[in-house]
C-alpha atoms as a PDB file:
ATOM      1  CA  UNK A   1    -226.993  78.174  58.197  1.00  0.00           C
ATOM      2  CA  UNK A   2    -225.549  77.242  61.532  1.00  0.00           C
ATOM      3  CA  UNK A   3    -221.941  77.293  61.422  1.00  0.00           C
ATOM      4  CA  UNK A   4    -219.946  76.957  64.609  1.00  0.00           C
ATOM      5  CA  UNK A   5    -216.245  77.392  64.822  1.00  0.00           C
ATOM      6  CA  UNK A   6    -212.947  78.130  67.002  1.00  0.00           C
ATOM      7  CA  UNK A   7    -211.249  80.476  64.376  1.00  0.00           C
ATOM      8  CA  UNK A   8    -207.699  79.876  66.358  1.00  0.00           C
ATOM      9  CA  UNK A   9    -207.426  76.106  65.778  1.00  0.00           C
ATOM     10  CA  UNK A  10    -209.524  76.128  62.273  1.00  0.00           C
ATOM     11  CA  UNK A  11    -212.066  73.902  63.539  1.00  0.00           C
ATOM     12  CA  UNK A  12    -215.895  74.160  62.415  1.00  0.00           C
ATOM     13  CA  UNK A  13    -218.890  72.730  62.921  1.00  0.00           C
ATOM     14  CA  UNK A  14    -221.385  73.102  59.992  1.00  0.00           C
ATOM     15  CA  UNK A  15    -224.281  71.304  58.681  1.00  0.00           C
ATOM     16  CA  UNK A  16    -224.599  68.350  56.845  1.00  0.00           C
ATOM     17  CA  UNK A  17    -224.277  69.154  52.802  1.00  0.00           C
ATOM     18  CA  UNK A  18    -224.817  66.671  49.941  1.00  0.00           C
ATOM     19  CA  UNK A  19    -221.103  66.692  49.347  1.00  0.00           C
ATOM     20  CA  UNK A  20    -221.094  65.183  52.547  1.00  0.00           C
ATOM     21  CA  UNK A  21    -222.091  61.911  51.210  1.00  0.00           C
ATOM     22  CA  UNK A  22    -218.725  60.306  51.135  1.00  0.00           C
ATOM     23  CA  UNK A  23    -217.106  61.459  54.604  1.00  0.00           C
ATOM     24  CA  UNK A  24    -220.604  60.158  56.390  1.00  0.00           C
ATOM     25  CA  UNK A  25    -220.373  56.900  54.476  1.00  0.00           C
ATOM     26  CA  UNK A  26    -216.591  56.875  55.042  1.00  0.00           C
ATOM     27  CA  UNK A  27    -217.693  56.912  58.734  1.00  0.00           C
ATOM     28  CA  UNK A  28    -220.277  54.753  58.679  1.00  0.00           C
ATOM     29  CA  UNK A  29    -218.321  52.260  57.039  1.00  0.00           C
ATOM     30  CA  UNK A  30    -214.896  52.177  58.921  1.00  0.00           C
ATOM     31  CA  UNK A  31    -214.947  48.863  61.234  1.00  0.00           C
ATOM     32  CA  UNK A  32    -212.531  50.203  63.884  1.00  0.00           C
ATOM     33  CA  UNK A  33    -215.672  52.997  64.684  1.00  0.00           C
ATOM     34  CA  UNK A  34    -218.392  50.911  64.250  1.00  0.00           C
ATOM     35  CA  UNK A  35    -216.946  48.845  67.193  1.00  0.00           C
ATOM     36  CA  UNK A  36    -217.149  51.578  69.243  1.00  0.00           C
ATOM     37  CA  UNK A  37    -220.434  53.111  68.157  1.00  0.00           C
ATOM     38  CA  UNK A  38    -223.909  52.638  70.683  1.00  0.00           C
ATOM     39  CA  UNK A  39    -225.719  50.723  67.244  1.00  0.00           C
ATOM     40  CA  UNK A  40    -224.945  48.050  64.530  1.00  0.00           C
ATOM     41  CA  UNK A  41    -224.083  49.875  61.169  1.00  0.00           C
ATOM     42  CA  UNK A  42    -224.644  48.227  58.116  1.00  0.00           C
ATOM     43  CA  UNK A  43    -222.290  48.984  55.566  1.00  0.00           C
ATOM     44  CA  UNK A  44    -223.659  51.341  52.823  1.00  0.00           C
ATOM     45  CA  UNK A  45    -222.752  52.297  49.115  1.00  0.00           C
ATOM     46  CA  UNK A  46    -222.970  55.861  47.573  1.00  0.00           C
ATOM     47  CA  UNK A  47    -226.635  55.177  46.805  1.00  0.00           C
ATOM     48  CA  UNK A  48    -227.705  53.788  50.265  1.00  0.00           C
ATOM     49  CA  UNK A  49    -225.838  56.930  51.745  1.00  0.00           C
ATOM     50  CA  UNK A  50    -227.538  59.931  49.886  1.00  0.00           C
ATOM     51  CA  UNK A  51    -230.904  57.742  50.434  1.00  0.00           C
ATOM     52  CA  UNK A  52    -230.185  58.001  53.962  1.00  0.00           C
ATOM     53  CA  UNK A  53    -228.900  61.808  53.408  1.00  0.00           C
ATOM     54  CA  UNK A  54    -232.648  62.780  52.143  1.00  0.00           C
ATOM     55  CA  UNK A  55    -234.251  60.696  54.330  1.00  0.00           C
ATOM     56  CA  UNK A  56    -232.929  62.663  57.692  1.00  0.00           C
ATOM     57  CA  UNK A  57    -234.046  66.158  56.449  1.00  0.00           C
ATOM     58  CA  UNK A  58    -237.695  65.205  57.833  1.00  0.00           C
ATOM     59  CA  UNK A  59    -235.558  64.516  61.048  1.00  0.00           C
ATOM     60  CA  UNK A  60    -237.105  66.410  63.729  1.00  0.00           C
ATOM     61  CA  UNK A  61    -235.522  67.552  67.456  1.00  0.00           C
ATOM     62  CA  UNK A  62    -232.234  66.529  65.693  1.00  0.00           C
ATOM     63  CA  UNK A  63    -229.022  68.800  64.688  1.00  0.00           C
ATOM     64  CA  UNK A  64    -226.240  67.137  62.892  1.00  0.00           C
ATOM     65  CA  UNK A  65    -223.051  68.740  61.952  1.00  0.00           C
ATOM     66  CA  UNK A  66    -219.930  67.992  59.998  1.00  0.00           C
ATOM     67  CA  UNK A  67    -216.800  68.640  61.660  1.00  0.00           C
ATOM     68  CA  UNK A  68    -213.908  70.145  59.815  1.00  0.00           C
ATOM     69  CA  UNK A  69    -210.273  70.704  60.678  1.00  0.00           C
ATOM     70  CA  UNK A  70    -208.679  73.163  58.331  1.00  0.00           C
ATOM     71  CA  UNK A  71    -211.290  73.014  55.717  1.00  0.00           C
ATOM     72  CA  UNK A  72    -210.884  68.994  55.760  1.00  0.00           C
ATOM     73  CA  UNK A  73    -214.174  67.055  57.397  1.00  0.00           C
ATOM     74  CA  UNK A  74    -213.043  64.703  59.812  1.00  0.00           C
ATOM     75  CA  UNK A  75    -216.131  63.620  61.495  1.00  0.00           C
ATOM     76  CA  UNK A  76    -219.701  64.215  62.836  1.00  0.00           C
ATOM     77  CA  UNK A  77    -221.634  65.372  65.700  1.00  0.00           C
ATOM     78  CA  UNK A  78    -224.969  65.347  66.730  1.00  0.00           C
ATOM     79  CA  UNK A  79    -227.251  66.884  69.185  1.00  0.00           C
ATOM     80  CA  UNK A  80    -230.743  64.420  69.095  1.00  0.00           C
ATOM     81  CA  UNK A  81    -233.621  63.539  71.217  1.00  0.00           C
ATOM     82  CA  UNK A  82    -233.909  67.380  71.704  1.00  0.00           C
ATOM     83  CA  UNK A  83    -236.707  68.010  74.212  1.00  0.00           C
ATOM     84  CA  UNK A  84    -237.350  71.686  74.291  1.00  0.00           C
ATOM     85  CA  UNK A  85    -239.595  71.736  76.976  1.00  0.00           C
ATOM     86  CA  UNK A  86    -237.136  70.256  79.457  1.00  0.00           C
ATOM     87  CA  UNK A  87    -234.102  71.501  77.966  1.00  0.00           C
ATOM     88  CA  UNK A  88    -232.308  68.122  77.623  1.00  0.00           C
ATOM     89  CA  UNK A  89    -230.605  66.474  74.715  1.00  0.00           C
ATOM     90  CA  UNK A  90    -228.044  64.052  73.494  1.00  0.00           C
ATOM     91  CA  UNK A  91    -224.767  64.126  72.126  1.00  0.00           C
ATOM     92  CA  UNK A  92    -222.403  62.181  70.220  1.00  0.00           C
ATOM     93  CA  UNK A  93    -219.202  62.395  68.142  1.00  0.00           C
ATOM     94  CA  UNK A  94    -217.196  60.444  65.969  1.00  0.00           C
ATOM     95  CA  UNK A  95    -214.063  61.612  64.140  1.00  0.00           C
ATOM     96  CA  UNK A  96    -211.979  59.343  61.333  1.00  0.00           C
ATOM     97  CA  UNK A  97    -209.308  57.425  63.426  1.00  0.00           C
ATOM     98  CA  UNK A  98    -206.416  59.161  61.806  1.00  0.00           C
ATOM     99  CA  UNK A  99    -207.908  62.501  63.407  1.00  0.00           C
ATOM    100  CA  UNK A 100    -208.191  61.219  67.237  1.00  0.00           C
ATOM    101  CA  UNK A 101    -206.039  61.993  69.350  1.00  0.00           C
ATOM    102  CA  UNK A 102    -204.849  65.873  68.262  1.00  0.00           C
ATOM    103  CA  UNK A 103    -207.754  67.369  70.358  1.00  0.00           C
ATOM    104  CA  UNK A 104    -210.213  67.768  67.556  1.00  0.00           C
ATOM    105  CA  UNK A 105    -212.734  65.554  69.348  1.00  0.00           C
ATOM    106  CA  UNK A 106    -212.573  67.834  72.641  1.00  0.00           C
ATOM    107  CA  UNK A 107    -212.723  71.255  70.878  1.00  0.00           C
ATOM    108  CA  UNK A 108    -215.539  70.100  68.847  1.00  0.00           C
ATOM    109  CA  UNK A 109    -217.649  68.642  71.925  1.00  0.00           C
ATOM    110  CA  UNK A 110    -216.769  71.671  73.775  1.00  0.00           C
ATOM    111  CA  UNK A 111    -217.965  73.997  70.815  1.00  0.00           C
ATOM    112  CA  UNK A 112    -221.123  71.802  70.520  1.00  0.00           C
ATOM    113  CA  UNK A 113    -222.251  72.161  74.197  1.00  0.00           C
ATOM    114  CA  UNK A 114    -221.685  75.979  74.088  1.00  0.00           C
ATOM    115  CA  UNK A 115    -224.001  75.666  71.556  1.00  0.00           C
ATOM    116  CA  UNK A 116    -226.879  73.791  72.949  1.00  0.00           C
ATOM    117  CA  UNK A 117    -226.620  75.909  76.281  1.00  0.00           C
ATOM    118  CA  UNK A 118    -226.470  79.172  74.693  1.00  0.00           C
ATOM    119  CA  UNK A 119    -228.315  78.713  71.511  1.00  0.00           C
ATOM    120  CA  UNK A 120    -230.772  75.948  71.542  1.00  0.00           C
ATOM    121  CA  UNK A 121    -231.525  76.820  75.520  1.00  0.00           C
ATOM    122  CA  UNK A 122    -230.712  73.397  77.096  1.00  0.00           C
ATOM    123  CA  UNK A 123    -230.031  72.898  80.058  1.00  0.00           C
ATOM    124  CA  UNK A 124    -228.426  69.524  79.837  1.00  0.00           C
ATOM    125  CA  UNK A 125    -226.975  67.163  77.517  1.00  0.00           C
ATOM    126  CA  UNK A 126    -226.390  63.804  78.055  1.00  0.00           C
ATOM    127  CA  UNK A 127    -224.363  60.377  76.633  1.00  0.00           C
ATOM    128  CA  UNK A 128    -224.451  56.986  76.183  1.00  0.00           C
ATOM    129  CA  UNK A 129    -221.591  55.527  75.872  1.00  0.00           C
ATOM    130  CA  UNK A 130    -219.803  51.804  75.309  1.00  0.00           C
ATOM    131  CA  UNK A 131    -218.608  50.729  78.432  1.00  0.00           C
ATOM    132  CA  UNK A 132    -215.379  49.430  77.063  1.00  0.00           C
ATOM    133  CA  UNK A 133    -215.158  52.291  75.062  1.00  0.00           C
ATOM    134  CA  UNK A 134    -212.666  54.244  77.176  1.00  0.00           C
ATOM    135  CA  UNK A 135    -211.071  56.580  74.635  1.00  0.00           C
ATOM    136  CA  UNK A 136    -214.604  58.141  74.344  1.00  0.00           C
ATOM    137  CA  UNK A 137    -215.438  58.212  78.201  1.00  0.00           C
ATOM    138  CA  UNK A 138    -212.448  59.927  78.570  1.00  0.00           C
ATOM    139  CA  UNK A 139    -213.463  62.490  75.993  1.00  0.00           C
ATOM    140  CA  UNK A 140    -216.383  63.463  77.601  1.00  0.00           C
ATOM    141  CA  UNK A 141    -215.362  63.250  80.804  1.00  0.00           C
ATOM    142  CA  UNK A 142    -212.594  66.127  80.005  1.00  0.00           C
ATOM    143  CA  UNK A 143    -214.742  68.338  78.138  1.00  0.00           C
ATOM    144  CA  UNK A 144    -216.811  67.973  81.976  1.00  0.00           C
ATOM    145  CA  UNK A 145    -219.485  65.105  81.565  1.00  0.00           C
ATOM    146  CA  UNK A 146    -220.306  63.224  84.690  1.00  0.00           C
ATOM    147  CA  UNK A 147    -220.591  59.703  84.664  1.00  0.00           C
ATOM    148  CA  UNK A 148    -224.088  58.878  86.372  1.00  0.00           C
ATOM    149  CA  UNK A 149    -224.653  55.284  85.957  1.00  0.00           C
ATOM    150  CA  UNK A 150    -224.607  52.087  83.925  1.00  0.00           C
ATOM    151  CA  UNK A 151    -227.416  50.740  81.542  1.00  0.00           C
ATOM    152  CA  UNK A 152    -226.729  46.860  82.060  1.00  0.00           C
ATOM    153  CA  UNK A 153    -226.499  45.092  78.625  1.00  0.00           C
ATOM    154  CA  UNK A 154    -228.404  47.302  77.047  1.00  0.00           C
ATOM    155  CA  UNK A 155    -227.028  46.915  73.054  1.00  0.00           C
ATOM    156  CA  UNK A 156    -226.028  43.758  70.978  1.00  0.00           C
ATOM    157  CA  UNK A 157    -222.575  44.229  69.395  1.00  0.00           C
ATOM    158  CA  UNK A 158    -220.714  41.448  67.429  1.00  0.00           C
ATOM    159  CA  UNK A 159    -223.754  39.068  69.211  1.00  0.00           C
ATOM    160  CA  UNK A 160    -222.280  40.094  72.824  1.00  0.00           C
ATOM    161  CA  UNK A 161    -224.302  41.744  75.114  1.00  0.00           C
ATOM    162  CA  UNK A 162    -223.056  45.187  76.647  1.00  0.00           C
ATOM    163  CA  UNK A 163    -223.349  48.016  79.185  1.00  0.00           C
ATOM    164  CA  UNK A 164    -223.999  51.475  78.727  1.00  0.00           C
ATOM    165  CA  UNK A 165    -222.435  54.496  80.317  1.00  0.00           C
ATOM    166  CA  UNK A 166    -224.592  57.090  80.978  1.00  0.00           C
ATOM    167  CA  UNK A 167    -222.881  60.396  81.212  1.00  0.00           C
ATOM    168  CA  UNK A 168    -224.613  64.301  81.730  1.00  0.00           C
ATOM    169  CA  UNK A 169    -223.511  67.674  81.367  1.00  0.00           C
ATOM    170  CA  UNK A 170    -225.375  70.977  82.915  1.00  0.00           C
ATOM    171  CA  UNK A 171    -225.318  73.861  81.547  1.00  0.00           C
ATOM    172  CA  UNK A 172    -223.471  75.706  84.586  1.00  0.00           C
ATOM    173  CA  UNK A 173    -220.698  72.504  84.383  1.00  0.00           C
ATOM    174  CA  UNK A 174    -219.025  73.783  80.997  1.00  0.00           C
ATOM    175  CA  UNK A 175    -215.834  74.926  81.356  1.00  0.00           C
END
């Protein structure tokens, strides 16, 4: 089991349990992220959720973790579209709103990306995020992410067309 953690501020990173059923659907289901989300989720029950839960262990080039603040999960990130033979994947994080703000979100990215240099062998790691989501290109852009460009109304939310912001890390850019 991969288990990643910064012992000093009790944060972890661990994989995705059964138990984890209710935080993910907690997530899933909380309007004030799902505006600021890439896609368009659907509200789910218990049922939907641990559907979904067995579903993604056939997941390949895909690592998905449950972050916890003093043994209390508070959100999820994930490291997808892993490409091993060019050493690039993508990132993304969300964290209950209650939880933003005290750092959590930065400590975890940071841990994450240590991760995928060191461990998985990547080289870089890259984003895609709202463009009016500021709160989470500000997150990235502290942990060191470069902004590279914008994907012109590339997603549908609430039936208005948006822009993406791409953003990249390389490996010898982590602070």
């Amino acid at each position: 089991m991969i288990v990643i953690e910064d012992n000093n501020l009790e944060i972890r990173l661990r994989p995705l349990v059964i138990s984890d059923a209710s935080i993910l659907m907690e997530l899933n289901n909380n309007e004030e992220i799902a505006k600021c989300v890439v896609g368009n989720p659907r509200k789910v029950n218990m049922d939907e959720q641990l559907r979904w839960m067995t579903r993604i262990k056939q997941e390949k080039n895909t690592l998905r973790f449950i972050i916890t603040y003093q043994n209390k999960s508070v959100g999820t990130l994930i490291i997808s579209n892993i490409d091993k033979a060019n050493k690039v994947g993508n990132i993304n994080i969300k964290l209950l709103p209650q939880e933003q703000g005290k750092g959590l979100g930065t400590i975890s990215l940071k841990l994450a990306c240590q991760y995928a240099f060191e461990k998985i062998d990547l080289y870089c790691l890259t984003a895609h995020i709202l463009s009016d989501n500021e709160a989470s290109q500000k997150l990235f852009k502290k942990v060191g992410f470069s902004r590279e460009g914008i994907l012109r109304s590339r997603v549908i939310k609430d039936g208005i067309r948006k822009d993406l912001i791409s953003y990249s890390l390389i490996k010898n850019e982590l602070d």
